[in-house]
Protein backbone atom coordinates (compact mmCIF):
# COMPACT_ATOMS: atom_id res chain seq x y z
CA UNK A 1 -11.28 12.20 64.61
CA UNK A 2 -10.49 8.95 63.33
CA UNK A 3 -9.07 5.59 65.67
CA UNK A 4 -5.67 4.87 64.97
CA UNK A 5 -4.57 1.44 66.35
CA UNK A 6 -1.31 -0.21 67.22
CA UNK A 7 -0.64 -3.58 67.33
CA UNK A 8 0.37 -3.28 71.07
CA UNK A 9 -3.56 -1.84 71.59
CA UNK A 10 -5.20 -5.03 69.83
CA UNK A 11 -4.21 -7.32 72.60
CA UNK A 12 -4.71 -5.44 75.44
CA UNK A 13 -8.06 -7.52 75.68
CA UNK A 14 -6.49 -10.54 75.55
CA UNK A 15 -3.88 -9.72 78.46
CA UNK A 16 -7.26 -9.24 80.71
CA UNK A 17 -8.45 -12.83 79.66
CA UNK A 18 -7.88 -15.38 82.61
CA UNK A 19 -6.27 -17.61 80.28
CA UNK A 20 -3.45 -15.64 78.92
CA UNK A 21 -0.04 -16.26 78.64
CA UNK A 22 2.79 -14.02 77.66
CA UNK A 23 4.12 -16.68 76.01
CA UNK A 24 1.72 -16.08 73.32
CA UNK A 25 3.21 -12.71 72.61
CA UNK A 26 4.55 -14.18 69.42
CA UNK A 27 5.85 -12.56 66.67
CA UNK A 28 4.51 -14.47 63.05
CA UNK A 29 7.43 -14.66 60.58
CA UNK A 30 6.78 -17.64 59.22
CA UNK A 31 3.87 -19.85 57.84
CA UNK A 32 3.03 -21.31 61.69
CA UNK A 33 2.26 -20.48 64.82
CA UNK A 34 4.36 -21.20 67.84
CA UNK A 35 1.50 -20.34 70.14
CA UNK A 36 1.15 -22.06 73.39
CA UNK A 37 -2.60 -22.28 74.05
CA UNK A 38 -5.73 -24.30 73.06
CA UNK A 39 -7.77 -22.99 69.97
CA UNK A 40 -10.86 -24.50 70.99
CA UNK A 41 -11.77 -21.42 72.86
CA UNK A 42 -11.41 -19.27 69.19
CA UNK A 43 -14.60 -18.34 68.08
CA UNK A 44 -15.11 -16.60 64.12
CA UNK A 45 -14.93 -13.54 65.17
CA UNK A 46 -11.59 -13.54 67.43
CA UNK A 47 -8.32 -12.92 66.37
CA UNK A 48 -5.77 -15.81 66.02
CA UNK A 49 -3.63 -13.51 64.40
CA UNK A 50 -4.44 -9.88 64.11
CA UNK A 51 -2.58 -6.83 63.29
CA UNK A 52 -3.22 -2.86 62.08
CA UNK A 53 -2.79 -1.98 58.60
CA UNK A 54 -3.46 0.90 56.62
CA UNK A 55 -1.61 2.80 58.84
CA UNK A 56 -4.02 2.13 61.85
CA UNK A 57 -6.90 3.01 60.50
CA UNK A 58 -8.47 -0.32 60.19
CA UNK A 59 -7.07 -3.86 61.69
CA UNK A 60 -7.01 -7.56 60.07
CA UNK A 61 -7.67 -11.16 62.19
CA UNK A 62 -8.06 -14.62 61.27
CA UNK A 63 -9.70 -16.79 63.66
CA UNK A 64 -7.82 -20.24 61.49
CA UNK A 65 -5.17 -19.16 59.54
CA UNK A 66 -1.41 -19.10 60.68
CA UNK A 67 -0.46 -16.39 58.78
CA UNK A 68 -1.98 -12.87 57.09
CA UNK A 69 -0.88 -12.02 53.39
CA UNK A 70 -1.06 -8.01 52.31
CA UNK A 71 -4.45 -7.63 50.88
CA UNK A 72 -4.80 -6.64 47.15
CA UNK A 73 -5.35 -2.65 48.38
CA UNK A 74 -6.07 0.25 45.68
CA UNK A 75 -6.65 0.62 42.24
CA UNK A 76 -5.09 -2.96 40.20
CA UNK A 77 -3.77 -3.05 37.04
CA UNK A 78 -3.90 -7.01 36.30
CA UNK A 79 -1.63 -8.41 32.86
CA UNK A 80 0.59 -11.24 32.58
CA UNK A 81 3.94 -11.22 34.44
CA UNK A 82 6.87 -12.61 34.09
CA UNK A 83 5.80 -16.52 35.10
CA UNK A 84 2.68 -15.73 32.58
CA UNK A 85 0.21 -15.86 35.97
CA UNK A 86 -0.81 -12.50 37.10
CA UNK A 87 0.74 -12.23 40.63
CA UNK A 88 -0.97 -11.28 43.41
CA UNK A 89 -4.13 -10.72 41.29
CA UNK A 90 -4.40 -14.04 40.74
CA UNK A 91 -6.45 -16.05 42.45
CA UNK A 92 -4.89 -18.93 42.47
CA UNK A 93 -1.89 -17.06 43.79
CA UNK A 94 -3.47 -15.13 46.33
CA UNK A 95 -5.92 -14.44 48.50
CA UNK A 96 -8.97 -12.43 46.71
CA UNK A 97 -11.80 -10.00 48.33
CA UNK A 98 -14.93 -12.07 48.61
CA UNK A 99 -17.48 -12.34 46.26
CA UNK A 100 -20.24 -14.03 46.57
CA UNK A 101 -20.63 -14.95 42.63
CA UNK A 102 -16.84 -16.73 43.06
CA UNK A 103 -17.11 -17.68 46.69
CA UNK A 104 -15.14 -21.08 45.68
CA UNK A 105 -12.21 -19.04 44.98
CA UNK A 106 -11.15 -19.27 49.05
CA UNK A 107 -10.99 -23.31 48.36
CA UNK A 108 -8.88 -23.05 45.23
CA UNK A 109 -5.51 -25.47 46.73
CA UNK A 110 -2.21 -23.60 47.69
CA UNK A 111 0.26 -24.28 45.67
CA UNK A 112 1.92 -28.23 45.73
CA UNK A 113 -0.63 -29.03 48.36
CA UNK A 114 -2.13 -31.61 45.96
CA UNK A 115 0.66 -34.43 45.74
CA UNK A 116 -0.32 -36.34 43.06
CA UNK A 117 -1.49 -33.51 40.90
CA UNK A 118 2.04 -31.37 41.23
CA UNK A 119 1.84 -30.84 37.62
CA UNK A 120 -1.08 -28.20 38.41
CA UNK A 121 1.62 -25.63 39.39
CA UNK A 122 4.50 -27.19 37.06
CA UNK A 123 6.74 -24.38 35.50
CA UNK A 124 7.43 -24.83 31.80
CA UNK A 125 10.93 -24.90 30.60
CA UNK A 126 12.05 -24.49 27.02
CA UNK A 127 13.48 -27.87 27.22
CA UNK A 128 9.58 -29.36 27.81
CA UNK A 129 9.44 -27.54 24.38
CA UNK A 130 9.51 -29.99 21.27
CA UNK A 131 10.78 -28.00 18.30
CA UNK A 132 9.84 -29.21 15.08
CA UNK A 133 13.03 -29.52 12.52
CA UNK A 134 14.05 -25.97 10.86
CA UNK A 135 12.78 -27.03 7.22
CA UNK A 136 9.25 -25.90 6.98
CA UNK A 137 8.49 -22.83 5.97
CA UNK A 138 8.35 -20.92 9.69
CA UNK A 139 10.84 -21.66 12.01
CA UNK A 140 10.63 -21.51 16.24
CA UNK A 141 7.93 -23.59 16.53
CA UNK A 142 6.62 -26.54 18.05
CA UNK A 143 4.72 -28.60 20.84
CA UNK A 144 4.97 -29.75 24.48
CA UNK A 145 6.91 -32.87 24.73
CA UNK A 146 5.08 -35.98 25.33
CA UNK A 147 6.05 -36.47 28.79
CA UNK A 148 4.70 -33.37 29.80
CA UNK A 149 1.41 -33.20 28.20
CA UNK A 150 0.82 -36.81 29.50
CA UNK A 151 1.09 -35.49 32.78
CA UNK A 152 -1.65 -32.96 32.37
CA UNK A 153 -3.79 -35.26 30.63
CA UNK A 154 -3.97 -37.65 33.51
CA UNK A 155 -4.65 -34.73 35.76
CA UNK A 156 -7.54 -33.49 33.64
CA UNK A 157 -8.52 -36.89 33.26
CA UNK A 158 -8.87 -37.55 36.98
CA UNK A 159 -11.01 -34.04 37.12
CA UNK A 160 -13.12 -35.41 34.74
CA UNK A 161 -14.34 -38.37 36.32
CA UNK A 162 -14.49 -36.51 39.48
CA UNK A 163 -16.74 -34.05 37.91
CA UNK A 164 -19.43 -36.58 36.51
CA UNK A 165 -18.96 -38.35 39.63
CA UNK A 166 -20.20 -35.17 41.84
CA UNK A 167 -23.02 -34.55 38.80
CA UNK A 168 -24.44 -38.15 39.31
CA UNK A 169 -24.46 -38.05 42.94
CA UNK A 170 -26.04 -34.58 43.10
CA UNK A 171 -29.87 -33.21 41.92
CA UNK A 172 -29.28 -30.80 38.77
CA UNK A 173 -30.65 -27.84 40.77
CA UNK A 174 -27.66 -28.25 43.44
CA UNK A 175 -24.72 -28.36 40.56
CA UNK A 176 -22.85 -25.73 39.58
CA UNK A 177 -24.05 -24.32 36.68
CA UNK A 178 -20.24 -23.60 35.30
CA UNK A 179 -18.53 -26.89 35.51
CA UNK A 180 -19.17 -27.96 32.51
CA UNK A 181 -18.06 -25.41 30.07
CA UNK A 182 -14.89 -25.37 32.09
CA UNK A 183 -14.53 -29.16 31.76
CA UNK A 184 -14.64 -28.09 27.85
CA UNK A 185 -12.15 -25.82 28.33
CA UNK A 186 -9.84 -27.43 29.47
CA UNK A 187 -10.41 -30.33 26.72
CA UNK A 188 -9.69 -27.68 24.10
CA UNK A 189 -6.62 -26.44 26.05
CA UNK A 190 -5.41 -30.30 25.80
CA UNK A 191 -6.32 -30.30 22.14
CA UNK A 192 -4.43 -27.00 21.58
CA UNK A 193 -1.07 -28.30 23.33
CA UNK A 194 -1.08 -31.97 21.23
CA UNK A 195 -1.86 -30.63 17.78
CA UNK A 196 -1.72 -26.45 17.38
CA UNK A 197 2.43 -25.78 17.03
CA UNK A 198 3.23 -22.78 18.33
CA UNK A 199 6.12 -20.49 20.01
CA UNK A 200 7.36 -21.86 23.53
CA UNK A 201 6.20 -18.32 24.93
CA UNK A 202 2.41 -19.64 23.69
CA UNK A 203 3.25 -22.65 25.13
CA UNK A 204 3.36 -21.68 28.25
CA UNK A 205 0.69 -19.21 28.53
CA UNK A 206 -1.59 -22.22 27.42
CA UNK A 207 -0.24 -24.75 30.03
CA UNK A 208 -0.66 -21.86 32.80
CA UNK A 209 -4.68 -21.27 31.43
CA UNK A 210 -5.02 -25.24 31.53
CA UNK A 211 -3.59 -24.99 35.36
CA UNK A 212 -5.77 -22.05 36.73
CA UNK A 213 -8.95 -23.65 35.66
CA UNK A 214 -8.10 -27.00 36.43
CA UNK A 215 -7.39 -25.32 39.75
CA UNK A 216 -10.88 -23.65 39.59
CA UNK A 217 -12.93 -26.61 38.83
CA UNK A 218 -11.36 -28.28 42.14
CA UNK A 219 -12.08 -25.76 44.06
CA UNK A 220 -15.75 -25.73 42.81
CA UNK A 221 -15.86 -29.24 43.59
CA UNK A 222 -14.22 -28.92 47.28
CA UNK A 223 -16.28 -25.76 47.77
CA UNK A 224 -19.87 -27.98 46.94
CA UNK A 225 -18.73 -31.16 48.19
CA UNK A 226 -16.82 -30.36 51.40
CA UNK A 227 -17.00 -26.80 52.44
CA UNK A 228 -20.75 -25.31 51.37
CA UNK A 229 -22.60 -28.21 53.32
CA UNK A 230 -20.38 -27.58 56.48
CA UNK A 231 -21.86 -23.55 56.00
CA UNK A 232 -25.33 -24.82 55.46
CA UNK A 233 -25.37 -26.97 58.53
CA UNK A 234 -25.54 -30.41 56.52
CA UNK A 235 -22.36 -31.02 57.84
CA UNK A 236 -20.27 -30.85 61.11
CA UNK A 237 -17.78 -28.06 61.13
CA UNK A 238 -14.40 -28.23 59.69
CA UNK A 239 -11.68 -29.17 62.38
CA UNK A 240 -8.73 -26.69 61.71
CA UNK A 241 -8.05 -24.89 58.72
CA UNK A 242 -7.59 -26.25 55.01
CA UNK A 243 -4.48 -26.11 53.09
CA UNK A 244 -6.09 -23.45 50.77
CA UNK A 245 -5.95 -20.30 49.35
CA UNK A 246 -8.72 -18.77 51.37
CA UNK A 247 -10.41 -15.59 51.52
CA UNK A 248 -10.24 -11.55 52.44
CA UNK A 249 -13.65 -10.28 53.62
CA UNK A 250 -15.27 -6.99 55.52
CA UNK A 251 -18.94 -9.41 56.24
CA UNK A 252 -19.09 -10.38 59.48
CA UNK A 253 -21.05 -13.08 58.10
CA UNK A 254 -18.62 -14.26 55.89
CA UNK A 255 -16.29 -14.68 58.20
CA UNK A 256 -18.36 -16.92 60.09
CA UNK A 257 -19.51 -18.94 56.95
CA UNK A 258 -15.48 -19.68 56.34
CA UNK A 259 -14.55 -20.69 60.10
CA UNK A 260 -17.49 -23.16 59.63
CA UNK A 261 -16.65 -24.38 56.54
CA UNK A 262 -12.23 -24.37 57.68
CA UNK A 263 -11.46 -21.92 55.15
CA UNK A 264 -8.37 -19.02 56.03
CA UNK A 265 -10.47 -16.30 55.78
CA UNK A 266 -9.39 -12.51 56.97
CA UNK A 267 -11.20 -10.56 58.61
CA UNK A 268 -10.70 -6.42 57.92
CA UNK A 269 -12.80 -4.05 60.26
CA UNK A 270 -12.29 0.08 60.72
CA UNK A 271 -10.45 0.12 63.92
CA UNK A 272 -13.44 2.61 65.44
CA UNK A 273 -15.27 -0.79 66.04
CA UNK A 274 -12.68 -2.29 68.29
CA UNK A 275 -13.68 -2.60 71.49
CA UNK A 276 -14.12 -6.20 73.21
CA UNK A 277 -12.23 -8.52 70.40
CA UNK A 278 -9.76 -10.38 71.41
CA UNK A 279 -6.46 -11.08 69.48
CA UNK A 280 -4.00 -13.68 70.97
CA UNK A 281 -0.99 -12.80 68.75
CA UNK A 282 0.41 -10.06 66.01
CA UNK A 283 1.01 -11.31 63.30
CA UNK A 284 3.47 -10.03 60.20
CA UNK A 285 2.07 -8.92 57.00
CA UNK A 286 3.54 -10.89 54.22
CA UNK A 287 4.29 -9.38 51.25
CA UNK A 288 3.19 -11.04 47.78
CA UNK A 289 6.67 -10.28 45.97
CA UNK A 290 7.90 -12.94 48.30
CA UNK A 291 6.17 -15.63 47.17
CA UNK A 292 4.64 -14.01 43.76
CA UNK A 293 6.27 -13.21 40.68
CA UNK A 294 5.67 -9.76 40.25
CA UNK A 295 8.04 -8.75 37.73
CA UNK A 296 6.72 -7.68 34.13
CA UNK A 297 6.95 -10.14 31.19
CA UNK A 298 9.87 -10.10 29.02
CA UNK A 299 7.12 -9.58 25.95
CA UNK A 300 5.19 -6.81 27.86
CA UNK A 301 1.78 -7.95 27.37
CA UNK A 302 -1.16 -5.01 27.77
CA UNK A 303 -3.13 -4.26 30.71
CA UNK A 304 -6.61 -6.67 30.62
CA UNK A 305 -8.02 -4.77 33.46
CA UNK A 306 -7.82 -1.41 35.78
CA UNK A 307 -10.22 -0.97 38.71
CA UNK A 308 -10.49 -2.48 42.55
CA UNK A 309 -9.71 -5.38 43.50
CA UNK A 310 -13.87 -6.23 44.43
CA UNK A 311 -14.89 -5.85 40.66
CA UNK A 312 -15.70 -9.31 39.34
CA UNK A 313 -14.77 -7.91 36.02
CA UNK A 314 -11.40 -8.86 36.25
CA UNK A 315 -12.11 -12.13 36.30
CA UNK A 316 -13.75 -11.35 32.78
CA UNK A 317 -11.31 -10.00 31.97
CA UNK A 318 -9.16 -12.79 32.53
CA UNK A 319 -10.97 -15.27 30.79
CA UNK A 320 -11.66 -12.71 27.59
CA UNK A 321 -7.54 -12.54 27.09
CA UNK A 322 -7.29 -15.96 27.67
CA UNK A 323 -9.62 -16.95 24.67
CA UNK A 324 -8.62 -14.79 22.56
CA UNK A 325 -4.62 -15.50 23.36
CA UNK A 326 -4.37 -18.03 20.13
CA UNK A 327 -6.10 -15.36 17.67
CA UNK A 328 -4.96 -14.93 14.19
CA UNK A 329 -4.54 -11.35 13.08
CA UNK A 330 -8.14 -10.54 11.55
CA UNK A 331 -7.53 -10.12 8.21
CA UNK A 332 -11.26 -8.77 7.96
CA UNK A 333 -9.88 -5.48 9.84
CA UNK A 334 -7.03 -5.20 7.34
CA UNK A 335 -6.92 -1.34 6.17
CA UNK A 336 -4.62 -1.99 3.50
CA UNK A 337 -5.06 -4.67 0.79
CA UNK A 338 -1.85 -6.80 1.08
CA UNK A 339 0.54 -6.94 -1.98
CA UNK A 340 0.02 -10.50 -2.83
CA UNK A 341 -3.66 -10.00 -3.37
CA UNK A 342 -3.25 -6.73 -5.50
CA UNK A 343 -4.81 -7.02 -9.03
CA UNK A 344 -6.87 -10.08 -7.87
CA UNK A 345 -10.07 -8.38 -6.71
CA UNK A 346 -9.67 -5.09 -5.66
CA UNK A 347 -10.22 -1.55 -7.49
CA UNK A 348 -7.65 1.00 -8.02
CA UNK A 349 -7.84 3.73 -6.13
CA UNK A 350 -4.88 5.83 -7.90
CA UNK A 351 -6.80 8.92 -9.18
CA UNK A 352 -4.29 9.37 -12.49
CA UNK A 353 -3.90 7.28 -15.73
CA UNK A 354 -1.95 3.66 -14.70
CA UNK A 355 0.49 4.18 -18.08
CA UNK A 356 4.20 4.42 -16.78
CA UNK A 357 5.85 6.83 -18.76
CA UNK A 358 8.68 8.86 -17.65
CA UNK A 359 9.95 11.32 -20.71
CA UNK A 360 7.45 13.93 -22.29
CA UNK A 361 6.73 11.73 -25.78
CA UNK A 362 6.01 8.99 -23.79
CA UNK A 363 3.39 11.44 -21.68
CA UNK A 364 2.48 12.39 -24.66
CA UNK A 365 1.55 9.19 -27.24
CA UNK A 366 2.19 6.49 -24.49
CA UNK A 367 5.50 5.03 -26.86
CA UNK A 368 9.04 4.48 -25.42
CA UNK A 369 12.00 5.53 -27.55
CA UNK A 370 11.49 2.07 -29.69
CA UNK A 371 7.65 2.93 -30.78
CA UNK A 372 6.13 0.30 -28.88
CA UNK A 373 3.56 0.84 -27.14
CA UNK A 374 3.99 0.09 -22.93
CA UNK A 375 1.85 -1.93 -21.01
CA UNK A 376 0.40 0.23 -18.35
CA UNK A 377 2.24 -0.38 -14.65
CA UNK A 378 0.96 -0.89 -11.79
CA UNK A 379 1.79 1.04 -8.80
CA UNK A 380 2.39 -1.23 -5.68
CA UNK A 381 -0.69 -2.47 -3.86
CA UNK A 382 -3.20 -1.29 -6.94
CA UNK A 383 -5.81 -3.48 -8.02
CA UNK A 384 -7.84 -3.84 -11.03
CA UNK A 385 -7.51 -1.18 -13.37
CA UNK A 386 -10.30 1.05 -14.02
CA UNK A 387 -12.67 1.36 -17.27
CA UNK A 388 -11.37 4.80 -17.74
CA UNK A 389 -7.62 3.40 -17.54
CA UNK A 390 -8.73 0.82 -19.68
CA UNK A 391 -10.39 3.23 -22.13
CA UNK A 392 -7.36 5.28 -22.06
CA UNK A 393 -4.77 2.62 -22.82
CA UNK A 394 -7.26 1.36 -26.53
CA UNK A 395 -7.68 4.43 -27.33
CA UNK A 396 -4.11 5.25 -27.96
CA UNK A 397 -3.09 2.03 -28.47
CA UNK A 398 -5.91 2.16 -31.29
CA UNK A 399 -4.68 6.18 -32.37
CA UNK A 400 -1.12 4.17 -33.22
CA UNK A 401 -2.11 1.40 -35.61
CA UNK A 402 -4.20 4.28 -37.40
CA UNK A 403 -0.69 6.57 -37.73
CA UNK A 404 1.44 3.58 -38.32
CA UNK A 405 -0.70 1.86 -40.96
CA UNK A 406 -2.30 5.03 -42.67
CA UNK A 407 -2.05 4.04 -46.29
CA UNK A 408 -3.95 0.49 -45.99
CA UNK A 409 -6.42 2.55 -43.72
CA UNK A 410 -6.81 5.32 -46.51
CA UNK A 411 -7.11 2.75 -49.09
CA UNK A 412 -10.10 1.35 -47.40
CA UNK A 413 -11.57 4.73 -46.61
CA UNK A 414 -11.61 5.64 -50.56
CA UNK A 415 -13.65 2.50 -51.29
CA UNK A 416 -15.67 3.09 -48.57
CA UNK A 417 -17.02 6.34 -50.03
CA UNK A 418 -18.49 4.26 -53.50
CA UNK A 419 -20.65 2.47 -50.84
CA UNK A 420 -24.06 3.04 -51.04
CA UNK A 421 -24.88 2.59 -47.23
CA UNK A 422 -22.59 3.08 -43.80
CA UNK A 423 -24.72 -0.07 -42.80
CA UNK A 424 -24.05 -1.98 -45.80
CA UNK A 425 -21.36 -4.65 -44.72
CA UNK A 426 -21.09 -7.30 -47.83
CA UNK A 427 -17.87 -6.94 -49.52
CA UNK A 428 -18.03 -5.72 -53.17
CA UNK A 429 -17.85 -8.36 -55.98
CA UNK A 430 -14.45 -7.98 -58.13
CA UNK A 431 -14.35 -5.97 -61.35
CA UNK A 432 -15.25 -2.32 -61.86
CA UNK A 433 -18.19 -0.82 -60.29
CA UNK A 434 -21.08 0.44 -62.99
């Protein structure tokens, strides 16, 4: 039979410790802890904050944060919402599952932590939108204003030189072998919002992809710089927490790394393997649609990814949409030749005769009710007409001068006969023939 816990049973170890207080029966509502009681004596695997979830069947601590956001449970379906992020499945949003291939994802900076780099998590408005004048040939579209996009660039720019800063200070093995592209990306993303004009609603998709990785490449830096030497032991551990993101995890391990390193990381163990832990507080689950945007977008964009939240394919997912968000319709994969190009280069493929006629003479000898001969229509979309159409339309158009101009015809047909050859082509002197 499976343990079911209660938050009342995870602290019934701590109420045996010597140094408890009730006072530190404190219910968590908001982002601190009004906890009487030294945390020196915390160690990674105790429970600042704990509490049950999945209705008891396994239990949640922290042994640094102040708070425990809902984990990203169950099956995900990840797409833009309504503040083009992608709420709680973002990790620059929220807290992620651990994985080791994007373990700098529990440094990535909670949101206006950063003070002089505010414009990371900047909303766009349609008046940052500069809208060129309604006399060109598409309307609706234009730039980010130059106030704006100065902002960013100084942001990226600082990155930059922080980036080659950390690459000249450190041996090539020990980078990280991903900073660079990203650096590129996010000089194309620059390039894209001074010169490409587009829709706002582009706009801001493209300011949000500039954010997240600018966001990542921090974090990438903090997490090499800062955080991975304090795991490694190159380092003395973090004091506190940091003003991050952080982590979800099931690794012992991992846990440990983080409280090292000052990370919020969250711990999640089956609650058959509580026994001797002890958690000095309950803490309340916070729910991402206070904080998130979870709402759809107004332009209901598809659905990149389905799956857990611990496949790193939705971060490749991400990335795929993201690069392909400025595409062109292929005209390659066009099924249909469009009506501008018809006649240009492309067959026919109408299976009858392309003479427009619409009475049963002109079915018949191809002439309107004037006796001159029409030029063969096109239906819409056609191309080139075929030899056989072609064939068709000299033949009779060839059949008509014969009936119109019979006698001059028959005139030369009776000389014809007094020639001696078919293949004889010299015209005949004047006079009578011997």
């Amino acid at each position: 039979m499976a343990t079911i816990l209660t938050n009342e049973m995870l602290l019934k170890n701590t109420r045996l410790d010597a140094g408890y207080n009730p006072s530190m029966l404190t219910f968590i509502r908001i982002f601190y802890l009004d906890v009487q009681f030294s945390t020196d004596r915390i160690q990674a695997l105790d429970g600042l904050l704990g509490a049950v979830i999945l209705d008891g069947q396994n239990f949640i601590t922290t042994a640094n944060a102040d708070y425990i956001p809902l984990p990203p449970f169950f099956d995900r379906e990840i797409k833009l919402r309504a503040d083009s992020r992608y709420g709680d499945d973002d990790p620059t949003q929220w807290a992620q599952p651990y994985s080791p291939y994007h373990s700098h994802l529990a440094a990535i900076p909670r949101p206006n932590t950063l003070l002089d780099h505010r414009i990371i998590w900047w909303t766009p408005i349609i008046g940052d939108f500069s809208c060129t004048p309604r006399n060109g040939p598409v309307a609706g579209l234009g730039t980010l204003c130059q106030r704006r996009y100065n902002e960013l660039r100084t942001s990226c720019i600082f990155l930059t030189d922080r980036m080659k800063k950390y690459e000249q200070s450190t041996p090539s093995e020990r980078t990280f072998p991903h900073i660079q592209p990203s650096i590129k990306w996010i000089q194309q993303v620059l390039d894209q919002l001074l010169s490409v004009q587009m829709s706002f609603r582009h706009i801001e998709f493209v300011v949000r992809d500039l954010q997240r990785v600018w966001l990542h490449v921090w974090a990438v830096l903090d997490y090499m710089e800062i955080y991975k030497p304090r795991m490694d032991g190159h380092a003395v551990p973090g004091a506190g927490v940091a003003d991050t993101v952080g982590t979800f995890t099931t690794s012992i391990r991992v846990a440990q790394d983080m409280f090292l390193a000052g990370l919020p990381c969250w711990l999640i163990r089956p609650s058959k393997t509580f026994s001797e832990k002890k958690i000095y507080a309950i803490g309340q689950i916070f729910h991402p649609k206070e904080y998130v945007v979870l709402e759809p977008h107004k332009f209901n964009y598809p659905v990149i990814f389905k799956g857990v939240a611990t496949d790193d394919q939705k971060y490749r997912a991400i990335e795929i949409f993201a690069r392909n968000f400025l595409c062109s319709q292929d005209p390659f994969a066009m099924s249909c030749t469009p009506s501008s190009l018809a006649g240009a280069s492309q067959p026919s493929t109408s299976s009858t005769p392309a003479v427009a006629s619409s009475s049963a003479t002109q079915h018949s000898t191809g002439r309107d009710s004037r006796g001159a001969v029409r030029t063969p229509a096109r239906s819409r979309g056609a191309g080139k007409f075929s030899v056989f159409d072609i064939s068709i339309y000299y033949n009779i158009k060839l059949f008509l001068k014969v009936l119109i101009n019979r006698p001059v015809i028959m005139g030369v047909i009776n000389s014809s006969r007094t020639r001696t050859s078919p293949l004889h082509h010299c015209r005949s002197p004047p006079g009578p023939m011997p």
